[in-house]
C-alpha atoms as a PDB file:
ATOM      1  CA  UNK A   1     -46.297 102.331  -4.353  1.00  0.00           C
ATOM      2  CA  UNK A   2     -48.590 102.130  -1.873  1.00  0.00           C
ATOM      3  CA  UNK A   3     -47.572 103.142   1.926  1.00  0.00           C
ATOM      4  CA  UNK A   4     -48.743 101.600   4.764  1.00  0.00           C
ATOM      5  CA  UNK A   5     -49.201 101.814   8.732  1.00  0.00           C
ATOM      6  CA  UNK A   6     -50.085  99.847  11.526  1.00  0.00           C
ATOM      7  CA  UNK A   7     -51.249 101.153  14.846  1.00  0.00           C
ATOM      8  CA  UNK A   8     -52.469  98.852  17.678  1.00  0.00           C
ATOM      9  CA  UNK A   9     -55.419  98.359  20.233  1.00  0.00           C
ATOM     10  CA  UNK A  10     -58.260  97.860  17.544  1.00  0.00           C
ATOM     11  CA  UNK A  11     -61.374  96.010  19.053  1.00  0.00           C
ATOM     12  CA  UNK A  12     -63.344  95.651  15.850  1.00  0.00           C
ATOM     13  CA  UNK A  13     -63.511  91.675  14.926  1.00  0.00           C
ATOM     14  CA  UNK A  14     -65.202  91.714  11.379  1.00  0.00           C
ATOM     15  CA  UNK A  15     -62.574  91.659   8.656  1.00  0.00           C
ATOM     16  CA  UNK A  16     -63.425  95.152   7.095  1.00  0.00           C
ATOM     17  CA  UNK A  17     -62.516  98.221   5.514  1.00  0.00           C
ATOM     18  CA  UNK A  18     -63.497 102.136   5.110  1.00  0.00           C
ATOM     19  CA  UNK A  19     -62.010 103.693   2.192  1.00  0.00           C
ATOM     20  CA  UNK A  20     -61.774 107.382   1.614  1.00  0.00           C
ATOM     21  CA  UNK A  21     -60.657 108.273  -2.450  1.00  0.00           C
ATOM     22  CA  UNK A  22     -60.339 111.065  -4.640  1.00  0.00           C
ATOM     23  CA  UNK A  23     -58.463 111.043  -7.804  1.00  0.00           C
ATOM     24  CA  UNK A  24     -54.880 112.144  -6.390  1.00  0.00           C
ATOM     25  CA  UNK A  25     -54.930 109.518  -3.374  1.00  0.00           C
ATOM     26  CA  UNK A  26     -56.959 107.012  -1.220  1.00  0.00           C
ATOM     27  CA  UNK A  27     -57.059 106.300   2.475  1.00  0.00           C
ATOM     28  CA  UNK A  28     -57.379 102.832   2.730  1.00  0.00           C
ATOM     29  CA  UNK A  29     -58.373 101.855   6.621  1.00  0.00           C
ATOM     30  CA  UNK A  30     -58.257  97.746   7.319  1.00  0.00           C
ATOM     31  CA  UNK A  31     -58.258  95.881  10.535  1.00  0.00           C
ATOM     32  CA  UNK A  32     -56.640  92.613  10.979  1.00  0.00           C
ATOM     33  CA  UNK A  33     -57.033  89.571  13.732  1.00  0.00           C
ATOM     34  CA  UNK A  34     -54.327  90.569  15.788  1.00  0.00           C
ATOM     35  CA  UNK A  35     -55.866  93.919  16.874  1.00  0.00           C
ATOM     36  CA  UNK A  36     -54.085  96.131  14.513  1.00  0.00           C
ATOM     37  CA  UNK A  37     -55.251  99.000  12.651  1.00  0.00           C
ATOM     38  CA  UNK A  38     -53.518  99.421   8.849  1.00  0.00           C
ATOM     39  CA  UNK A  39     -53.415 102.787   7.441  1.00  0.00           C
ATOM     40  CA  UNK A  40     -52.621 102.510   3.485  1.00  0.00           C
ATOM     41  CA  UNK A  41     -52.595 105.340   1.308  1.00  0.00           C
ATOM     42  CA  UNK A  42     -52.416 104.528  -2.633  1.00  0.00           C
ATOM     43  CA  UNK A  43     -51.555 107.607  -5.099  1.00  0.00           C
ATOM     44  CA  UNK A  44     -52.203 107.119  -8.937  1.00  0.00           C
ATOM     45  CA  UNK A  45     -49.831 107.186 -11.054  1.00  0.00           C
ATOM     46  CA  UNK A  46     -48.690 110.854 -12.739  1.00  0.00           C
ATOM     47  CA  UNK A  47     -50.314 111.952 -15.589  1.00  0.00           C
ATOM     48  CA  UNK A  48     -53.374 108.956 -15.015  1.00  0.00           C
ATOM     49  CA  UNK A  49     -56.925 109.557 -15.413  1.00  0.00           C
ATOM     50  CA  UNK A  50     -59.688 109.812 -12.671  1.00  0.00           C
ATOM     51  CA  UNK A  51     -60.543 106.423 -13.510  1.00  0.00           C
ATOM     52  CA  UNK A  52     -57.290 104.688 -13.883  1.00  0.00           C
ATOM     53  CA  UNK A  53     -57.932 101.098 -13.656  1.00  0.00           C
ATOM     54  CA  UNK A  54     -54.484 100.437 -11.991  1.00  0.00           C
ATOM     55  CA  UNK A  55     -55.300 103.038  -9.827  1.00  0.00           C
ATOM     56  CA  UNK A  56     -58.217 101.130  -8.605  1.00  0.00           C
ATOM     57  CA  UNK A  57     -57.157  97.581  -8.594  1.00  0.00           C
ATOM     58  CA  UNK A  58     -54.224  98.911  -6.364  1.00  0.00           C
ATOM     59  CA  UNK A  59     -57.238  99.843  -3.811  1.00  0.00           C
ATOM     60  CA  UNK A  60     -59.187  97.172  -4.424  1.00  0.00           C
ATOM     61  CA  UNK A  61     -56.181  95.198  -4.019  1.00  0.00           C
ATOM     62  CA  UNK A  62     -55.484  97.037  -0.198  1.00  0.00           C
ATOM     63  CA  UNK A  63     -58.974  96.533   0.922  1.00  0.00           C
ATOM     64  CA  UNK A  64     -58.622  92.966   0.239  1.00  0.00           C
ATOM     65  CA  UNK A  65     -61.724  90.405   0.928  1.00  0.00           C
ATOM     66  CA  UNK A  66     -63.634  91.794   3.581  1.00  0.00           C
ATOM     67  CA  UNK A  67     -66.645  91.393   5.083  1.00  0.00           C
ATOM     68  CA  UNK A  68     -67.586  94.685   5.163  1.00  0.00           C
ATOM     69  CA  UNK A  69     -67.204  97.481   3.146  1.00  0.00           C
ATOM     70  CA  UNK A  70     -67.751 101.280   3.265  1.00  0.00           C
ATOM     71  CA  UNK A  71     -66.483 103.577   0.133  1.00  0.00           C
ATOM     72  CA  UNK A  72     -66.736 107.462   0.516  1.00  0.00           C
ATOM     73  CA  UNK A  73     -65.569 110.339  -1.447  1.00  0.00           C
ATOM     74  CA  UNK A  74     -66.714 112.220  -4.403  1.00  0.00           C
ATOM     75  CA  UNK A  75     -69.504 110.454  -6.457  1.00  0.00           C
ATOM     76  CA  UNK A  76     -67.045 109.831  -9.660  1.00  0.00           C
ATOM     77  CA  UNK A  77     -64.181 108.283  -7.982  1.00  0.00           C
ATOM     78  CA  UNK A  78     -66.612 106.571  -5.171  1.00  0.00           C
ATOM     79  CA  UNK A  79     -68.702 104.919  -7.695  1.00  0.00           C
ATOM     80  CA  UNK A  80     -65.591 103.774  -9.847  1.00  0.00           C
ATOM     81  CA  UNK A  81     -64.269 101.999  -6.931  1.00  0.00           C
ATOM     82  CA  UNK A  82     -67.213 100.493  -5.991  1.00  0.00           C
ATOM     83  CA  UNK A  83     -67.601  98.726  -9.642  1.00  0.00           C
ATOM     84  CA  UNK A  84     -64.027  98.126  -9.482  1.00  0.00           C
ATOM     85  CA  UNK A  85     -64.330  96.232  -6.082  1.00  0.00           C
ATOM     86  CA  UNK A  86     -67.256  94.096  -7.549  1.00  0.00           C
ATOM     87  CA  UNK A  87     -65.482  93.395 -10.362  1.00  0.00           C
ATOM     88  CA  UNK A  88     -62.796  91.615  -8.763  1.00  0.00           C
ATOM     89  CA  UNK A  89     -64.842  90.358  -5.547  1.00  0.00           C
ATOM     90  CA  UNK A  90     -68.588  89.418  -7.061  1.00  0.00           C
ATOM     91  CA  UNK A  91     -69.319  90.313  -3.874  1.00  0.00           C
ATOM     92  CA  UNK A  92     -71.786  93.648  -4.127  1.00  0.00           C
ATOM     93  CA  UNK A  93     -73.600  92.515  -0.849  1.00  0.00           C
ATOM     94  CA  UNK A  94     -70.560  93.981   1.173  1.00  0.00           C
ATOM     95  CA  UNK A  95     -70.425  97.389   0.273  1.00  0.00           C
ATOM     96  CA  UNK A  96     -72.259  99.286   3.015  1.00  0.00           C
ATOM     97  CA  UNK A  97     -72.271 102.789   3.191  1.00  0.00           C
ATOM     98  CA  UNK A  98     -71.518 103.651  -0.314  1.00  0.00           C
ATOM     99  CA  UNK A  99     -71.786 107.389   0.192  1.00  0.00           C
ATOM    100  CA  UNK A 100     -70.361 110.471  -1.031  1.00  0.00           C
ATOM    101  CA  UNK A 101     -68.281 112.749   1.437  1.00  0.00           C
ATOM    102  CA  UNK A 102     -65.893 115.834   2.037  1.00  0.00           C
ATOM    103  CA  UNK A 103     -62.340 114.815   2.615  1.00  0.00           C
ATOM    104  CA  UNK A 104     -61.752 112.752   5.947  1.00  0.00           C
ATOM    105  CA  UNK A 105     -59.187 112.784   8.276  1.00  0.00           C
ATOM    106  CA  UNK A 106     -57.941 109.411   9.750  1.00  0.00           C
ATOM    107  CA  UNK A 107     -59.124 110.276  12.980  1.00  0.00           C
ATOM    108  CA  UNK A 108     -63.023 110.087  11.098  1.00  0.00           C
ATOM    109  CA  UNK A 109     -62.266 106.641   8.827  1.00  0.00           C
ATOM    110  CA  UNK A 110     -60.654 105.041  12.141  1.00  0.00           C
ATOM    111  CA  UNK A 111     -64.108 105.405  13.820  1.00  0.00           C
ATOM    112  CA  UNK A 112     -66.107 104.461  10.993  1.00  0.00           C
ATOM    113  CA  UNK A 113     -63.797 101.468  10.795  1.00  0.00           C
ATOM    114  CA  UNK A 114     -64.546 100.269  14.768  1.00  0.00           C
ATOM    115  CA  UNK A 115     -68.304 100.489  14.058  1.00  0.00           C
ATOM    116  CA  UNK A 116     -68.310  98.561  11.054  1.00  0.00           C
ATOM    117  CA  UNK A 117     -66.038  96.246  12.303  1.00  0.00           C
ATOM    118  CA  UNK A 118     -68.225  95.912  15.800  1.00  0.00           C
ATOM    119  CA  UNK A 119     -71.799  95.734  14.352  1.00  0.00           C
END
């Protein structure tokens, strides 16, 4: 099950998201109208594959339809969401900064997350 956090005093207005995911867990970073930041982090389930399609519907399904999208992590899992998400969105056109990348702390996908949001 997915867990989730909100913290306040977000001045990003595009509806996006900045994703972080390896195969044990994602970061899922989303802002919302009301000025909130959410925080989700999604674990597969035990014993899954790095792949597992419930695994990345779950994100897909926390990043919800955004405008903007950025994806990082290691090329395998990265690339796997970003089908995933364009499976269930047909929207390829909002994936920006598909890119792969070390581990980042929330700190890092909080900043990413204002200047996507802001541009």
């Amino acid at each position: 099950m997915p867990t989730a956090e909100a913290t306040t005093a977000f001045t990003g207005t595009r509806p996006s998201a900045v994703v972080w995911i390896d195969d044990r867990h994602a970061y899922v970073a989303t802002n919302a109208v009301s000025g909130d930041l959410l925080f989700t982090e999604i674990h597969p389930r035990p014993g899954a594959g790095d792949h597992d399609v419930t695994y990345l519907a779950r994100v897909v399904d926390a990043i919800g339809d955004r405008e903007r999208v950025a994806i990082l992590g290691p090329d395998t899992q990265r690339l796997a969401l970003e089908r995933e998400y364009v499976l269930i969105f047909h929207r390829p056109e909002r994936l920006i900064d598909v890119e792969p990348s070390s581990l980042a702390d929330r700190i890092e996908i909080a900043e990413r997350l204002r200047t996507l949001a802001s541009a």
